[in-house]
PDB file of N, CA and C in Angstrom:
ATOM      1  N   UNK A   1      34.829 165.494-142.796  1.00  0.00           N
ATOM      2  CA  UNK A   1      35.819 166.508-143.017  1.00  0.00           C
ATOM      3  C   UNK A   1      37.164 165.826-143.236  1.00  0.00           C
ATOM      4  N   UNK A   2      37.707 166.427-144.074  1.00  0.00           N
ATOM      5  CA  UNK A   2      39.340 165.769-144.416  1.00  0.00           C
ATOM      6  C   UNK A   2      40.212 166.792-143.586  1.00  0.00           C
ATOM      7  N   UNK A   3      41.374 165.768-143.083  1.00  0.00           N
ATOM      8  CA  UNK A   3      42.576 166.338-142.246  1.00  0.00           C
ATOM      9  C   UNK A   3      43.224 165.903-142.464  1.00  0.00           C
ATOM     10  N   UNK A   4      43.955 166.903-142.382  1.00  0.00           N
ATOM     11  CA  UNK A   4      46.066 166.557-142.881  1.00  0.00           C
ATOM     12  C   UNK A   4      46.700 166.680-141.354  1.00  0.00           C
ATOM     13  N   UNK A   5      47.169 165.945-140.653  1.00  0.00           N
ATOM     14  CA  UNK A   5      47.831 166.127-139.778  1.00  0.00           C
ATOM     15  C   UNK A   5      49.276 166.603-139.842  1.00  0.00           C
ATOM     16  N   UNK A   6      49.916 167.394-140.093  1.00  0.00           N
ATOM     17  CA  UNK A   6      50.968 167.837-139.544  1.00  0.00           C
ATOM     18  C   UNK A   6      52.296 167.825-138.436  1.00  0.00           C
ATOM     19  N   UNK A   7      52.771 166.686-138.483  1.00  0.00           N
ATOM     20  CA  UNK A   7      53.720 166.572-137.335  1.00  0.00           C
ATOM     21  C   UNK A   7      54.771 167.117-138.220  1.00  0.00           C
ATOM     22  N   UNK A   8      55.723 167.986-136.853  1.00  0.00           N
ATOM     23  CA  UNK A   8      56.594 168.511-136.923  1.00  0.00           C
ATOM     24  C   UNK A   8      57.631 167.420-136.017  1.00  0.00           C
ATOM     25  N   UNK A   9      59.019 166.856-135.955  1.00  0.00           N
ATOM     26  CA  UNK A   9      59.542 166.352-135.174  1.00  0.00           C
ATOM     27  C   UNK A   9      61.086 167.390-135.514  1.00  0.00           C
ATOM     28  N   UNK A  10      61.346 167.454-134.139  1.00  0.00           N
ATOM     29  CA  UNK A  10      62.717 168.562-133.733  1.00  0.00           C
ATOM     30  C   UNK A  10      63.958 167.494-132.891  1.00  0.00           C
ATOM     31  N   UNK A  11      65.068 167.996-134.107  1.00  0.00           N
ATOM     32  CA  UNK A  11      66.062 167.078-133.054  1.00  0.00           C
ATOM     33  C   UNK A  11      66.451 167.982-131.936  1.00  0.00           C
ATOM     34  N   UNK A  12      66.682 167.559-131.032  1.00  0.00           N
ATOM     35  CA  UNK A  12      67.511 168.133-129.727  1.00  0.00           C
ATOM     36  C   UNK A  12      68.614 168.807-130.592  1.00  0.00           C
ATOM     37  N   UNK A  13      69.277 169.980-130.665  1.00  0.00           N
ATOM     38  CA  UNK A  13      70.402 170.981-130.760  1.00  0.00           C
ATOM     39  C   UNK A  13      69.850 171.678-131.817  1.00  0.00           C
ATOM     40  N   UNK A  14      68.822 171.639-132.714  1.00  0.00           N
ATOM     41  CA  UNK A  14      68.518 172.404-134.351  1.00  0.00           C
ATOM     42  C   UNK A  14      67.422 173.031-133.937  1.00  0.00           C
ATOM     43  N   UNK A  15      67.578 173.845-134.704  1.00  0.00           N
ATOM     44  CA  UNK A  15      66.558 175.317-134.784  1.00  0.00           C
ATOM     45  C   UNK A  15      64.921 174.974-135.763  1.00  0.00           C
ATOM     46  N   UNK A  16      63.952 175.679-135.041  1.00  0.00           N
ATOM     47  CA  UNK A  16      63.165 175.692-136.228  1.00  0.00           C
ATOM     48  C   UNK A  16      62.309 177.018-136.021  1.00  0.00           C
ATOM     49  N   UNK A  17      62.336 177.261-137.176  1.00  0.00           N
ATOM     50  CA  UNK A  17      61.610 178.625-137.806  1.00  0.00           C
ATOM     51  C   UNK A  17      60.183 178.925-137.241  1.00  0.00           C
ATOM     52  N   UNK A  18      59.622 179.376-136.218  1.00  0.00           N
ATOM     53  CA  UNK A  18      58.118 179.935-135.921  1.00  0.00           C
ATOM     54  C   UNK A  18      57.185 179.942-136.723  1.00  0.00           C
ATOM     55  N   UNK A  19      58.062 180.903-138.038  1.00  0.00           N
ATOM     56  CA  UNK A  19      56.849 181.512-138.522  1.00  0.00           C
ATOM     57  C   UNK A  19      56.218 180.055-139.647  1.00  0.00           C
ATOM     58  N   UNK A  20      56.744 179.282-139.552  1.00  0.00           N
ATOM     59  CA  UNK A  20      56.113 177.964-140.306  1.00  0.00           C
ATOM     60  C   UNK A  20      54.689 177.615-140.035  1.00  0.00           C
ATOM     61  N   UNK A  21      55.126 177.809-138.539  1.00  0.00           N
ATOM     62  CA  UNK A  21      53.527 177.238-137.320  1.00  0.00           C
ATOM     63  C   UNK A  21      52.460 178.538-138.031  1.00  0.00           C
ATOM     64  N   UNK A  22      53.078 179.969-138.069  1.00  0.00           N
ATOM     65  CA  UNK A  22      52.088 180.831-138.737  1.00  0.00           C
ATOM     66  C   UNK A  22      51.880 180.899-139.664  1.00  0.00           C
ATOM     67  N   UNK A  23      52.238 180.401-140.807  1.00  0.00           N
ATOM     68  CA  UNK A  23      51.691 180.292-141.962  1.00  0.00           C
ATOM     69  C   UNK A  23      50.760 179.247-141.987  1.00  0.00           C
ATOM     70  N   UNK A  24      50.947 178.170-141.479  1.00  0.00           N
ATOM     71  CA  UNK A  24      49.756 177.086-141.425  1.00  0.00           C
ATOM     72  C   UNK A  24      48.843 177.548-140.950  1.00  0.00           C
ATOM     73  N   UNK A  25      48.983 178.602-139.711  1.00  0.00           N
ATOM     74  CA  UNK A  25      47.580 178.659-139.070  1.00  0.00           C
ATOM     75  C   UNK A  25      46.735 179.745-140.099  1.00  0.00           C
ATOM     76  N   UNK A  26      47.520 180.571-140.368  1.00  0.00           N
ATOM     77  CA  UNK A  26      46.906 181.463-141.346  1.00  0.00           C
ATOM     78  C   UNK A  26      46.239 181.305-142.884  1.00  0.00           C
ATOM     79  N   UNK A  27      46.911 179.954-143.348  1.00  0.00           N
ATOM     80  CA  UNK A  27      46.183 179.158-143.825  1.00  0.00           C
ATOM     81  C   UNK A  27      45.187 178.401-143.433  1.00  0.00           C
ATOM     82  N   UNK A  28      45.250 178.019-142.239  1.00  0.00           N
ATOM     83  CA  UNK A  28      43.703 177.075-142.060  1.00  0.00           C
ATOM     84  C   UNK A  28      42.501 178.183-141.747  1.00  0.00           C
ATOM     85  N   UNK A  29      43.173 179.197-141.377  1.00  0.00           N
ATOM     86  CA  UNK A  29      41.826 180.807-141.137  1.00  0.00           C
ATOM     87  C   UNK A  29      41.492 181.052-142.507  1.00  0.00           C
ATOM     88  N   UNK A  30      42.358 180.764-143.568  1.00  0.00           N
ATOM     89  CA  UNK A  30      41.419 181.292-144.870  1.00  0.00           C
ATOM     90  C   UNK A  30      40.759 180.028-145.221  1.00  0.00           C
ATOM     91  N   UNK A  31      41.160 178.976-145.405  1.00  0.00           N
ATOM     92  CA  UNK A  31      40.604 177.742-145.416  1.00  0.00           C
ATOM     93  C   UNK A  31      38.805 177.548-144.978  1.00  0.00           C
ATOM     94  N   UNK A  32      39.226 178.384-143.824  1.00  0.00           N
ATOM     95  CA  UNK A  32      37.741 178.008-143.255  1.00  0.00           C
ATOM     96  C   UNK A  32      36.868 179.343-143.762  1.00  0.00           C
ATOM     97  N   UNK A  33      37.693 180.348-143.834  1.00  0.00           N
ATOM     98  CA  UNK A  33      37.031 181.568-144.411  1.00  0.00           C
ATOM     99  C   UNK A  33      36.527 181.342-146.121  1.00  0.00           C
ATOM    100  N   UNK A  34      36.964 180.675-146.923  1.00  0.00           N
ATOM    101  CA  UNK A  34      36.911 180.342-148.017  1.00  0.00           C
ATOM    102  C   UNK A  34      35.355 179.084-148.106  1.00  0.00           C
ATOM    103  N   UNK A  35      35.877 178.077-147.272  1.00  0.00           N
ATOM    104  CA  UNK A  35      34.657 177.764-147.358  1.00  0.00           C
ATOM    105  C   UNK A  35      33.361 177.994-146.882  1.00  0.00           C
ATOM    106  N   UNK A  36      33.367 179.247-145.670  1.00  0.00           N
ATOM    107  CA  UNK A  36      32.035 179.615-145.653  1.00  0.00           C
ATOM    108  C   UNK A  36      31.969 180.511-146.614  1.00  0.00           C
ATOM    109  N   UNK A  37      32.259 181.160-147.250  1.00  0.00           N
ATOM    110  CA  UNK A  37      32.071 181.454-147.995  1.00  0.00           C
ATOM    111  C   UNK A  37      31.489 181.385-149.557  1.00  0.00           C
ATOM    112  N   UNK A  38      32.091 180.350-150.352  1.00  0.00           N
ATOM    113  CA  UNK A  38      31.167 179.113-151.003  1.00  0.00           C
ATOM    114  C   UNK A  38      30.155 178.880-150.729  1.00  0.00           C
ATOM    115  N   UNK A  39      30.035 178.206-149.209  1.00  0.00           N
ATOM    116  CA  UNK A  39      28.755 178.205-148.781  1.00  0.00           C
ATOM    117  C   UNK A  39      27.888 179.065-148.922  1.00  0.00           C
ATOM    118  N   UNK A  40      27.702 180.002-148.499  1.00  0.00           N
ATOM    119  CA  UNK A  40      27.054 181.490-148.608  1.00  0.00           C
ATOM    120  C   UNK A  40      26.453 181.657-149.444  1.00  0.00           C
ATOM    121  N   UNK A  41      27.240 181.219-150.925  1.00  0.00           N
ATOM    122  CA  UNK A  41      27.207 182.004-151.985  1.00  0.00           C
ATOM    123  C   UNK A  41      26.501 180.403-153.436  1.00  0.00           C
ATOM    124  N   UNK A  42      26.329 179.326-153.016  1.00  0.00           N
ATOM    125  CA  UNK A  42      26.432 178.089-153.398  1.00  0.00           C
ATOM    126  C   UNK A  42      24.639 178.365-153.791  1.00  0.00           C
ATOM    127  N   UNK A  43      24.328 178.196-154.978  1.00  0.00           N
ATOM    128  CA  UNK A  43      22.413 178.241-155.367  1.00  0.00           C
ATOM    129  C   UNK A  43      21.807 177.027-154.391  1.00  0.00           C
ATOM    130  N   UNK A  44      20.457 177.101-153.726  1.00  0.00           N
ATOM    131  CA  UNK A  44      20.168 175.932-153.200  1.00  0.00           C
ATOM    132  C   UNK A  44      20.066 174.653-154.819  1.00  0.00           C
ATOM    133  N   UNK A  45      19.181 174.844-155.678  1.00  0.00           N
ATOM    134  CA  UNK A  45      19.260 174.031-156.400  1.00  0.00           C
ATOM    135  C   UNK A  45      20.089 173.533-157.488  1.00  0.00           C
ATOM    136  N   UNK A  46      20.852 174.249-157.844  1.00  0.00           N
ATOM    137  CA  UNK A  46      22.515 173.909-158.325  1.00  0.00           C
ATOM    138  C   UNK A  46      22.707 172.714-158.485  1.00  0.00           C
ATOM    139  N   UNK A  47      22.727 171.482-159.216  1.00  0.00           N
ATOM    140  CA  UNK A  47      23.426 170.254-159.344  1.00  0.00           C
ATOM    141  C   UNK A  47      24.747 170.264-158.397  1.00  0.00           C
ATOM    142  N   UNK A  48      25.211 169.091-157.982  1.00  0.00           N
ATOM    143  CA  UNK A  48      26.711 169.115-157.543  1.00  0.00           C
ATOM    144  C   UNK A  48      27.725 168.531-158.569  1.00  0.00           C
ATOM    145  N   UNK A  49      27.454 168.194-159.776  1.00  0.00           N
ATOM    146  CA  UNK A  49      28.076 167.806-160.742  1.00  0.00           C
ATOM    147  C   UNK A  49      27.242 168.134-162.396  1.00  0.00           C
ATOM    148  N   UNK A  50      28.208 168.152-163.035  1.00  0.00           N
ATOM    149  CA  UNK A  50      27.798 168.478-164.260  1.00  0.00           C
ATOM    150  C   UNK A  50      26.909 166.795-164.650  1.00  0.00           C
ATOM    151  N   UNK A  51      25.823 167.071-165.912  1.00  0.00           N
ATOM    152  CA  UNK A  51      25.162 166.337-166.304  1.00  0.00           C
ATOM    153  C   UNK A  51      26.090 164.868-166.704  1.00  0.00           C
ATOM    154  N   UNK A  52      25.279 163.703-166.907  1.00  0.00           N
ATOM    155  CA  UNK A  52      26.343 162.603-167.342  1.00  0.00           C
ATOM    156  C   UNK A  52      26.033 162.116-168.496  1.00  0.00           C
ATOM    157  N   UNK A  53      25.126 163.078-169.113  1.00  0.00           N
ATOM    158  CA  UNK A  53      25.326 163.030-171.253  1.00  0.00           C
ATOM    159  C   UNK A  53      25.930 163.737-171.719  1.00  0.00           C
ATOM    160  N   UNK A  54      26.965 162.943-172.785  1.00  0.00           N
ATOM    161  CA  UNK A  54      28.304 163.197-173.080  1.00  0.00           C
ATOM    162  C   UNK A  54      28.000 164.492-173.632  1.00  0.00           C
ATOM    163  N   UNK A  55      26.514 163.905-174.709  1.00  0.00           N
ATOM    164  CA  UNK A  55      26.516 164.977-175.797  1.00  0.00           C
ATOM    165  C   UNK A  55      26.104 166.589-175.791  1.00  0.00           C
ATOM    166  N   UNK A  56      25.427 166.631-174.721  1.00  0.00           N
ATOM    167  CA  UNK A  56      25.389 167.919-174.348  1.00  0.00           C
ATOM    168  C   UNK A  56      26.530 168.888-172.698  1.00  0.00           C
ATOM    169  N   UNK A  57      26.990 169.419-173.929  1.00  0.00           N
ATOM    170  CA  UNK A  57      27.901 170.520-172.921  1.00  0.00           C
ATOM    171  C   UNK A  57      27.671 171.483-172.767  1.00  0.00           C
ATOM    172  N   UNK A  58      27.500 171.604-171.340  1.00  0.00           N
ATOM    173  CA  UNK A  58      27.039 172.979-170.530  1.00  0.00           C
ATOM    174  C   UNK A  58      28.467 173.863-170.213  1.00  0.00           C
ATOM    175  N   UNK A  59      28.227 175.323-170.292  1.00  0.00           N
ATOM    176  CA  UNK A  59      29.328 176.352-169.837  1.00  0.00           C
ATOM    177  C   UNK A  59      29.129 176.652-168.662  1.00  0.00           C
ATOM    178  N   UNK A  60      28.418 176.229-167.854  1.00  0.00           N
ATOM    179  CA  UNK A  60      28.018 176.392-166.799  1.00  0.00           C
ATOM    180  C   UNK A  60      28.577 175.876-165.434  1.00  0.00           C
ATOM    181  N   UNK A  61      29.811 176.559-164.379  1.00  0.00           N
ATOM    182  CA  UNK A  61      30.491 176.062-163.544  1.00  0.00           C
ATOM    183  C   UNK A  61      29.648 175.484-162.615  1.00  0.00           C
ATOM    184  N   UNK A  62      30.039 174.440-161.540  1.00  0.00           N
ATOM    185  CA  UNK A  62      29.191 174.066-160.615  1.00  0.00           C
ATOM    186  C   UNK A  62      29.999 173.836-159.394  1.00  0.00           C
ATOM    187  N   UNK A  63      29.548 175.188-158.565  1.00  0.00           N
ATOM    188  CA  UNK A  63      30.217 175.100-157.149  1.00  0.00           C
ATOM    189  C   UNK A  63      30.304 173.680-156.483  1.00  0.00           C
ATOM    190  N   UNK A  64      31.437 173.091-155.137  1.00  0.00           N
ATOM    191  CA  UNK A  64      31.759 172.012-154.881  1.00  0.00           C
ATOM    192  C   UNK A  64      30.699 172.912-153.617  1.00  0.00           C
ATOM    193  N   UNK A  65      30.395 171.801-152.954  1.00  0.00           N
ATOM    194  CA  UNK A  65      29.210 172.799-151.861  1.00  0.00           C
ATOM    195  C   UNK A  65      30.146 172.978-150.379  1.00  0.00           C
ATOM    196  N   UNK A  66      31.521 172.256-150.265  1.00  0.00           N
ATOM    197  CA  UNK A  66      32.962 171.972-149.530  1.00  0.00           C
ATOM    198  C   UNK A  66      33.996 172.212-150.104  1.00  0.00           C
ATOM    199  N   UNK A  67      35.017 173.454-149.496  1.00  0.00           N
ATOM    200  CA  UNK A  67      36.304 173.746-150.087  1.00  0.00           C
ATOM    201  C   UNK A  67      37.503 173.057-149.329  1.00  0.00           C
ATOM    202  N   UNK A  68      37.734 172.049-149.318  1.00  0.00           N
ATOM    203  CA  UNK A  68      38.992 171.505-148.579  1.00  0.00           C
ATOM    204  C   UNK A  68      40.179 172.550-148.831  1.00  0.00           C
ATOM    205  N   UNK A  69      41.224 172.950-148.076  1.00  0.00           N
ATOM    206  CA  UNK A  69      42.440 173.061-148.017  1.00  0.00           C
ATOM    207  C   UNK A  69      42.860 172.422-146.496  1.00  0.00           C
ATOM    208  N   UNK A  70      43.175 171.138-146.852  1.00  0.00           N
ATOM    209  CA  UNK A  70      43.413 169.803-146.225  1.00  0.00           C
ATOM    210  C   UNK A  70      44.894 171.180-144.708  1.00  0.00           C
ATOM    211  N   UNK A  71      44.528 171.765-144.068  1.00  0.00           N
ATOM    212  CA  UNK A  71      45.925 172.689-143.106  1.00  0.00           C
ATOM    213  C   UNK A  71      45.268 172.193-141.715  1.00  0.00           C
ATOM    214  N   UNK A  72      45.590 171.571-140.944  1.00  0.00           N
ATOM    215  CA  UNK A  72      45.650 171.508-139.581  1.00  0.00           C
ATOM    216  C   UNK A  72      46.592 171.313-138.975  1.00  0.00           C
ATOM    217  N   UNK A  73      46.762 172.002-137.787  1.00  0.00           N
ATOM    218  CA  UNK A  73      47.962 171.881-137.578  1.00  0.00           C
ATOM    219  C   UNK A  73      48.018 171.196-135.892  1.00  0.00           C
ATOM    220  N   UNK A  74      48.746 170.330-135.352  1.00  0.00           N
ATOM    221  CA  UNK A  74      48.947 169.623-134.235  1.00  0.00           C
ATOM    222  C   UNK A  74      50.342 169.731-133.715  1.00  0.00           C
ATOM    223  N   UNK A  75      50.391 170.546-132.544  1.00  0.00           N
ATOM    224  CA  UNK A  75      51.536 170.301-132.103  1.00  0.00           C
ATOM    225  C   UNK A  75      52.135 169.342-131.145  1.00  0.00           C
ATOM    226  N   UNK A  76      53.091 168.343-130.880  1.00  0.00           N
ATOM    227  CA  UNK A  76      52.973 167.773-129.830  1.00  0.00           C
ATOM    228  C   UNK A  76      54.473 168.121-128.541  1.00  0.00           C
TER     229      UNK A  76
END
């Protein structure tokens, strides 16, 4: 699994905004909602990549079988 760590560092006297921390988290809830989802929905036999002859081109998309949106968030 890929992670983005997130440090936040706060000087002593400056303000910081809450809702920052909630948008990340609410991003990593669709994040994870997104990729089960894919999952779910992913053919078992499906290639994970398109063919590797040039000459024939397929219209045919091919789900990633993992949706990264790299959001975790760590507070310290």
């Amino acid at each position: 699994m890929q992670v983005c760590h997130v440090i936040i560092h706060i000087q002593e006297g400056s303000r910081f905004d809450t809702q920052l921390l909630k948008k990340f988290r609410v991003s990593q809830t669709a994040k994870h909602a997104l990729a089960s989802f894919v999952r779910s929905q992913a053919t078992p036999g499906l290639p994970s990549r398109p063919p590797s002859s040039s000459s024939s081109r397929s219209t045919t998309r091919y789900l990633p079988r993992r949706v990264y949106f790299p959001v975790e968030v760590e507070t310290y």
